[in-house]
Protein backbone atom coordinates (compact mmCIF):
# COMPACT_ATOMS: atom_id res chain seq x y z
CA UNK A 1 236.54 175.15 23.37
CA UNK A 2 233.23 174.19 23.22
CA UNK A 3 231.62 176.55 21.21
CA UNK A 4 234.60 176.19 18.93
CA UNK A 5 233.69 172.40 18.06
CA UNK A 6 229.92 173.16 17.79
CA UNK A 7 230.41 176.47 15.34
CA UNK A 8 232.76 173.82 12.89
CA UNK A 9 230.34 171.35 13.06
CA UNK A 10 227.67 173.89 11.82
CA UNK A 11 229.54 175.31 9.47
CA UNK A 12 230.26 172.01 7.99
CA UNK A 13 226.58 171.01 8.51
CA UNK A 14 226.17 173.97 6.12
CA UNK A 15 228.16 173.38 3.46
CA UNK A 16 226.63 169.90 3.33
CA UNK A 17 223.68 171.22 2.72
CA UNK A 18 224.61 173.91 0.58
CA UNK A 19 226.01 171.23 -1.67
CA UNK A 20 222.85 168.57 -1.47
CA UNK A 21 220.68 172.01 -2.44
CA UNK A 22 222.68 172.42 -5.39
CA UNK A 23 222.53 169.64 -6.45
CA UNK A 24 218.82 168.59 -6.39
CA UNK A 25 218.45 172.69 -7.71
CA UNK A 26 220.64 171.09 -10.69
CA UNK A 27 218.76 167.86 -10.88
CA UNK A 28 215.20 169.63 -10.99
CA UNK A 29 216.49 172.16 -13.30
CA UNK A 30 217.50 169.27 -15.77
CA UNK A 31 214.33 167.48 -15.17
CA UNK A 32 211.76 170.53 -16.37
CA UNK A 33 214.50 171.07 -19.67
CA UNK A 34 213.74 167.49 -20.40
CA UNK A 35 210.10 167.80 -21.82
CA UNK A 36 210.86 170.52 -23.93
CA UNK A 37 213.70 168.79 -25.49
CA UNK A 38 211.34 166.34 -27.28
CA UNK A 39 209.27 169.68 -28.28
CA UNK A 40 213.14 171.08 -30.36
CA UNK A 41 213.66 167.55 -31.80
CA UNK A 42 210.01 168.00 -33.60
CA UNK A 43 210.63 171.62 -34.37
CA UNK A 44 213.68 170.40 -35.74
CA UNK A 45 212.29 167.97 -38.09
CA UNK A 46 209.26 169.92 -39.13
CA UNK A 47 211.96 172.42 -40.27
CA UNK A 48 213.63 170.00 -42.25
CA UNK A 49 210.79 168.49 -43.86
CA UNK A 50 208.03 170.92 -43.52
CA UNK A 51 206.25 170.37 -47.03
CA UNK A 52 205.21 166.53 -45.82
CA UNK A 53 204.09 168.26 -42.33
CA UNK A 54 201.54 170.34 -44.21
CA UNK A 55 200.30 167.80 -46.02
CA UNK A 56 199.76 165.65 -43.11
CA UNK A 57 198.26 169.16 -41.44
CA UNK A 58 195.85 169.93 -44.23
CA UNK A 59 194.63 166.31 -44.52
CA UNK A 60 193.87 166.10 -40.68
CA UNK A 61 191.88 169.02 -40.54
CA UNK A 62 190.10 167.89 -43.89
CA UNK A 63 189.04 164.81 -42.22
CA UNK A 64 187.80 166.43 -38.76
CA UNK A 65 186.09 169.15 -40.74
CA UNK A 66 184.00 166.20 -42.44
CA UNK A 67 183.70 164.58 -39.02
CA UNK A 68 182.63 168.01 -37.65
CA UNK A 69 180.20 168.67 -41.07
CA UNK A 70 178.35 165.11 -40.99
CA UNK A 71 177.67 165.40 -37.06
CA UNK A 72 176.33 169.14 -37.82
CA UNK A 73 173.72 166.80 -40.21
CA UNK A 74 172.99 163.97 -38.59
CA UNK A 75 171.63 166.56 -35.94
């Protein structure tokens, strides 16, 4: 009768564990998604807008290709 008790206490053991697993499988599974949701949101809203994006795009790389042109000549 022995054996009987100790193989239903392992097989509950299992299932415990089986369950915790899932679970932080689920949680870590939610936590790498969560960086690349902020990614969609601004792939989103370049998509919506994209003419001010470019403008913003072209004017940054203006202004590091002067930074880049008057550290070229102070050299």
């Amino acid at each position: 009768m022995s054996d009987l008790t100790t193989r239903q206490q392992l097989l509950e053991s299992a299932d415990r564990h089986e369950h915790e697993l899932e679970r932080a499988l689920l949680d870590l599974k939610h936590a790498a998604q969560r960086p690349f949701e902020a990614v969609t949101g601004v792939r989103n809203n370049v998509a919506q807008h994209p003419v001010p994006w470019l403008i913003g795009f072209v004017l940054i790389g203006v202004w590091l290709g002067r930074a880049f042109r008057t550290r070229e000549a102070d050299q």
